[in-house]
Protein backbone atom coordinates (compact mmCIF):
# COMPACT_ATOMS: atom_id res chain seq x y z
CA UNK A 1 -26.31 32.74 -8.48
CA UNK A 2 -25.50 29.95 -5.92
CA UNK A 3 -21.56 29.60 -4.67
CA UNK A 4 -19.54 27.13 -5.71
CA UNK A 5 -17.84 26.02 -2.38
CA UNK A 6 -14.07 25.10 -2.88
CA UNK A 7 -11.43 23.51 -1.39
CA UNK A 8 -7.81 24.24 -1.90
CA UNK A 9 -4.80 21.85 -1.13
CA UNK A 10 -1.22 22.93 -1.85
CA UNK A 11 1.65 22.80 0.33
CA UNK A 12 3.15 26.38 -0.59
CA UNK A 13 1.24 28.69 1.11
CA UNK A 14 2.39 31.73 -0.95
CA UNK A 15 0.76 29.75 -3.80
CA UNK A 16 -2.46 28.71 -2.31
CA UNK A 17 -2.84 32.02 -1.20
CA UNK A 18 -2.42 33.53 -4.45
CA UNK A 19 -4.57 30.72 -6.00
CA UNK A 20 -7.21 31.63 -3.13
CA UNK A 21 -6.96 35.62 -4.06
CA UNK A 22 -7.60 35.17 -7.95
CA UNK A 23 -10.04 32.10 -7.68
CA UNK A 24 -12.03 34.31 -5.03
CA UNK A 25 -12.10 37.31 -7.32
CA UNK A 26 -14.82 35.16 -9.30
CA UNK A 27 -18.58 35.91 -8.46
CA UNK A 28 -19.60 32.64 -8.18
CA UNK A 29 -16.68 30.88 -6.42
CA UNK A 30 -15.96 31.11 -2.69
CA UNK A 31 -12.89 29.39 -1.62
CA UNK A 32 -14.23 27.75 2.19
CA UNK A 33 -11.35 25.82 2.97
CA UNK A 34 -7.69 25.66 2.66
CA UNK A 35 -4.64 22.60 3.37
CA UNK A 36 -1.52 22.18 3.27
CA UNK A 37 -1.53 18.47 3.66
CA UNK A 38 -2.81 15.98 1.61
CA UNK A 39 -4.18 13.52 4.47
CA UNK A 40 -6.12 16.77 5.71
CA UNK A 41 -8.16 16.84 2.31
CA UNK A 42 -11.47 14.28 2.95
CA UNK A 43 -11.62 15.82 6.94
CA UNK A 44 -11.81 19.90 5.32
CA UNK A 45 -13.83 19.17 2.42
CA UNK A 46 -16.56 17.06 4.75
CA UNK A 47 -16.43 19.86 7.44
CA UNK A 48 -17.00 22.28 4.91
CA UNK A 49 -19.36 20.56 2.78
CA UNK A 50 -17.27 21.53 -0.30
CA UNK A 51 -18.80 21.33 -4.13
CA UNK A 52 -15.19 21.16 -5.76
CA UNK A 53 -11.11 20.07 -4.45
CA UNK A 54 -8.49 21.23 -6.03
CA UNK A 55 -6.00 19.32 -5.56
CA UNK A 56 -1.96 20.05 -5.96
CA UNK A 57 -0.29 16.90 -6.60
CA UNK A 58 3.23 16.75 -4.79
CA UNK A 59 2.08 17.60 -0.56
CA UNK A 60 3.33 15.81 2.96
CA UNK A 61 0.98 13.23 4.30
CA UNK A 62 -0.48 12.24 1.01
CA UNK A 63 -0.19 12.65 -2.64
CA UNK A 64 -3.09 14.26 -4.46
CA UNK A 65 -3.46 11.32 -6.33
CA UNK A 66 -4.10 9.32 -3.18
CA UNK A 67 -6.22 12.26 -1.79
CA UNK A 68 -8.56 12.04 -4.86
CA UNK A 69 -8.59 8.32 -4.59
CA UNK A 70 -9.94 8.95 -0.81
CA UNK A 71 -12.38 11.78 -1.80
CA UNK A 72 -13.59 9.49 -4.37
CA UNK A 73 -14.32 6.76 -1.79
CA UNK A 74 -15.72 9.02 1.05
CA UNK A 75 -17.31 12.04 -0.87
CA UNK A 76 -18.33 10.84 -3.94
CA UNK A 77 -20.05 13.86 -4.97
CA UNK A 78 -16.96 16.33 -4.38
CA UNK A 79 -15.76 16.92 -8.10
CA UNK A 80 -11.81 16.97 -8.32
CA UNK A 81 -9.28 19.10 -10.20
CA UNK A 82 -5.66 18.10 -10.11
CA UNK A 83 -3.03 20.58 -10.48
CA UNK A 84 0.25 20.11 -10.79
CA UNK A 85 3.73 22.11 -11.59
CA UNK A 86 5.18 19.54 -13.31
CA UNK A 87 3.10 18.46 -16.41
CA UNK A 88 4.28 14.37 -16.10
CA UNK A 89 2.08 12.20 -18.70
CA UNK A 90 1.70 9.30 -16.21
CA UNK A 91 1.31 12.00 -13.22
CA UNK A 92 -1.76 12.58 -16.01
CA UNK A 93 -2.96 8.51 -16.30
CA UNK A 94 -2.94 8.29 -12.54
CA UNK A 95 -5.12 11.49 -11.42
CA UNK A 96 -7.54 9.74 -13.87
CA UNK A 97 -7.51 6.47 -12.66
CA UNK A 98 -7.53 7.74 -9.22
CA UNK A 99 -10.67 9.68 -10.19
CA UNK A 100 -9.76 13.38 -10.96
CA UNK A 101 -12.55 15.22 -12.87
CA UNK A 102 -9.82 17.59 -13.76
CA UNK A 103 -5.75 18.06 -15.01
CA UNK A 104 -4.17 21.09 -15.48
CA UNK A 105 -0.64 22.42 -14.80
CA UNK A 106 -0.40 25.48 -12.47
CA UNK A 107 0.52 28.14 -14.85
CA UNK A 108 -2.61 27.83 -16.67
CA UNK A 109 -4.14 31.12 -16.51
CA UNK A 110 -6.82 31.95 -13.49
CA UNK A 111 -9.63 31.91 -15.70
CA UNK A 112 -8.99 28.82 -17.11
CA UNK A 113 -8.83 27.45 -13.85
CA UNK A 114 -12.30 28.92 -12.65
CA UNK A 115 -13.60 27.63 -16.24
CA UNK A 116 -12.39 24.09 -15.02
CA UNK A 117 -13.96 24.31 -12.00
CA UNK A 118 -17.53 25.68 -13.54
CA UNK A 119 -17.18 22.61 -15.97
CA UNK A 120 -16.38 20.11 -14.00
CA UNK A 121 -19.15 20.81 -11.96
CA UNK A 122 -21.34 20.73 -14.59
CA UNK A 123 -20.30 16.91 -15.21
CA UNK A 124 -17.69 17.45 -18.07
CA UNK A 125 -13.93 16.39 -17.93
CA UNK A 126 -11.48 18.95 -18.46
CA UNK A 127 -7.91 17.58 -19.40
CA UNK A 128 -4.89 19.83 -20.89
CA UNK A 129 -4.54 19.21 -24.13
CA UNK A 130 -0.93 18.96 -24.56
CA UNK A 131 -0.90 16.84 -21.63
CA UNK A 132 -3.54 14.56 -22.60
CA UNK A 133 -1.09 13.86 -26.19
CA UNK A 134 1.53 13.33 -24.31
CA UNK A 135 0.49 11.05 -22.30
CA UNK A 136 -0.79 9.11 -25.16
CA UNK A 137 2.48 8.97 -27.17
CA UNK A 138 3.50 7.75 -23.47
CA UNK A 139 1.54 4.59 -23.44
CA UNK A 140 0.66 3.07 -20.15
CA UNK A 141 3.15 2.82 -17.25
CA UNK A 142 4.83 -0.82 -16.84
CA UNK A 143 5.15 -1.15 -13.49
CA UNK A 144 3.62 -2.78 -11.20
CA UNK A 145 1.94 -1.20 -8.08
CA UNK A 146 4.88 -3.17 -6.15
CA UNK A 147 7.68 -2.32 -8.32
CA UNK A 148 6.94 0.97 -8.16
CA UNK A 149 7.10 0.73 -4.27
CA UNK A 150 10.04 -0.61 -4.33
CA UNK A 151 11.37 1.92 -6.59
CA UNK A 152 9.76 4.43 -4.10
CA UNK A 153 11.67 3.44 -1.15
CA UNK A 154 14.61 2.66 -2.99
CA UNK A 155 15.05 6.74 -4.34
CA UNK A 156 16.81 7.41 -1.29
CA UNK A 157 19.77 5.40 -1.65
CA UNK A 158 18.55 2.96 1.13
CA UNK A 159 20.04 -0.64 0.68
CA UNK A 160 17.87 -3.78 0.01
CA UNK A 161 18.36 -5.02 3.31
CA UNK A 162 16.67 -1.34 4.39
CA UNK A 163 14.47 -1.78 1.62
CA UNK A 164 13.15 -5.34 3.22
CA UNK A 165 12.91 -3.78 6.49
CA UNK A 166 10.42 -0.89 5.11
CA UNK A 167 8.19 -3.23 3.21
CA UNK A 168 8.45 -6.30 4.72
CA UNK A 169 9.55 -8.15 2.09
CA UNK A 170 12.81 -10.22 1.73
CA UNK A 171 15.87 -9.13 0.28
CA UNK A 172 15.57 -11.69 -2.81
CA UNK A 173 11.79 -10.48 -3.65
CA UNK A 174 13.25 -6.56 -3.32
CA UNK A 175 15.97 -7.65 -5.70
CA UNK A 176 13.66 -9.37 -8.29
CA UNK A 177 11.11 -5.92 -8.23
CA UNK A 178 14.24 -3.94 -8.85
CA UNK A 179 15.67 -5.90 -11.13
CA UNK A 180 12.14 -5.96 -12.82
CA UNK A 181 11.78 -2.03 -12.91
CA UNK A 182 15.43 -1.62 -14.43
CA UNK A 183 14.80 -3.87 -17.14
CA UNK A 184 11.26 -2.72 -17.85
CA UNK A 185 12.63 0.84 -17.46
CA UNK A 186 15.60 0.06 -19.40
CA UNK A 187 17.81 1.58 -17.24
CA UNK A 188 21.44 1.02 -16.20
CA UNK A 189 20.95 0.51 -12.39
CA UNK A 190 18.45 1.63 -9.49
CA UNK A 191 19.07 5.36 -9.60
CA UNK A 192 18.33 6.03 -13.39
CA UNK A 193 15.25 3.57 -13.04
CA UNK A 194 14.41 6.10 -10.29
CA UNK A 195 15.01 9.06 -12.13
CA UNK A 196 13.36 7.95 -15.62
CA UNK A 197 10.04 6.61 -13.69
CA UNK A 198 10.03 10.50 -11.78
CA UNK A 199 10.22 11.99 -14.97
CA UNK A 200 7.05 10.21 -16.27
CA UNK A 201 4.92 10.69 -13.32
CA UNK A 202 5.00 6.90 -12.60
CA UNK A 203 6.48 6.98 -8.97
C-alpha cells in the first residue's frame, strides 16, 4: 500500500494536532508536514513533496483560499481539501474557484475526512452536501474583488482617509466602493455591510 503524504495547515495547534493523531491512525496516510501559517503552505508541501493539503481556512499570513490559489499555481499536482469551522456558502464558491479539490467543515467525522482525502486523490470532488445547497440558494457573491477590499480594510473601523492610505486609492473612489457594497449588500452603513458579507464567506 503506498502512503499518502499530507500536509496539514491550521493555526490552532491543539487542533492540528488532534487532526494529525486521528488522520495518522489511518494505514495509508502519513501526515509529513505541519503549519500554522498560511504563507508557509507552498514552501512545506514542496519540501516535503506532499500528495494532499489540507487546508484550514481562517490562518495569519494567508487565507487558505489564497494558499490553495498559490498551491494551485506552484504545485499543480498537490490535491487540496479545505476545511473550515464555519460552514459560509461563499467561504464554499471561493475554495472552488480558488481551486480546492475538497470542502468540508471541521466537525465532520475523522473518517470522512480520510475518505476525502482517498477521493480526492483519486481525481473526484468531494463537497458537503448541505454546504454545497446552501451555497446555491446563495447565488453568487456581488462584489467586486475591490469592493470587497475595501470592505476588508474598512472592518476595523479605520476612516476613509485611512482607508486611502492602505490601498492607495483616493478618498472619493473608497467612498464610491463602499457606497457600492452597502447598496449591493443592502445594508444600513459600513459595519452591517461588513458583518452581512462575513457571514456569507464573501470577505
Amino acid at each position: 500500500m503506498s502512503m499518502i503524504r499530507l500536509l496539514l495547515a491550521e493555526d490552532q495547534s491543539m487542533v492540528r494536532e488532534a487532526l494529525a493523531a486521528l488522520l495518522g491512525l489511518e494505514p495509508d496516510i502519513e501526515v509529513v508536514a505541519q503549519v500554522a501559517r498560511g504563507d508557509e503552505v507552498v514552501a512545506a508541501a514542496r519540501e516535503h513533496a506532499v500528495d494532499v493539503a489540507l487546508l484550514d481556512i481562517e490562518m495569519p499570513g494567508m487565507t487558505g483560499i489564497d494558499a490553495t490559489a498559490r498551491l494551485r499555481e506552484t504545485l499543480p499536482d498537490v490535491k487540496v481539501v479545505v476545511v473550515t469551522t464555519f460552514g459560509r456558502p461563499g467561504y464554499l464558491r471561493r475554495a472552488m474557484e480558488s481551486g480546492a479539490d475538497a470542502f468540508l467543515v471541521k466537525d465532520a467525522p475523522a473518517a470522512q475526512l480520510a475518505e476525502a482525502v482517498r477521493k480526492v486523490l483519486a481525481g473526484e470532488r468531494v463537497i458537503d452536501p448541505g454546504l454545497a445547497a446552501a451555497a446555491l440558494a446563495d447565488g453568487a457573491n456581488p462584489l467586486t474583488d475591490r469592493e470587497r477590499e475595501v470592505l476588508r480594510t474598512a472592518a476595523d473601523g479605520s476612516t476613509n482617509a485611512e482607508i486611502a492610505a492602505a490601498l492607495h486609492l483616493s478618498q472619493g473612489t473608497v467612498r464610491n466602493y463602499l457606497s457600492m457594497a452597502i447598496q449591493k449588500m443592502a445594508a444600513r452603513n459600513r459595519a452591517e455591510a461588513v458583518r452581512m458579507a462575513r457571514e456569507k464567506g464573501w470577505l
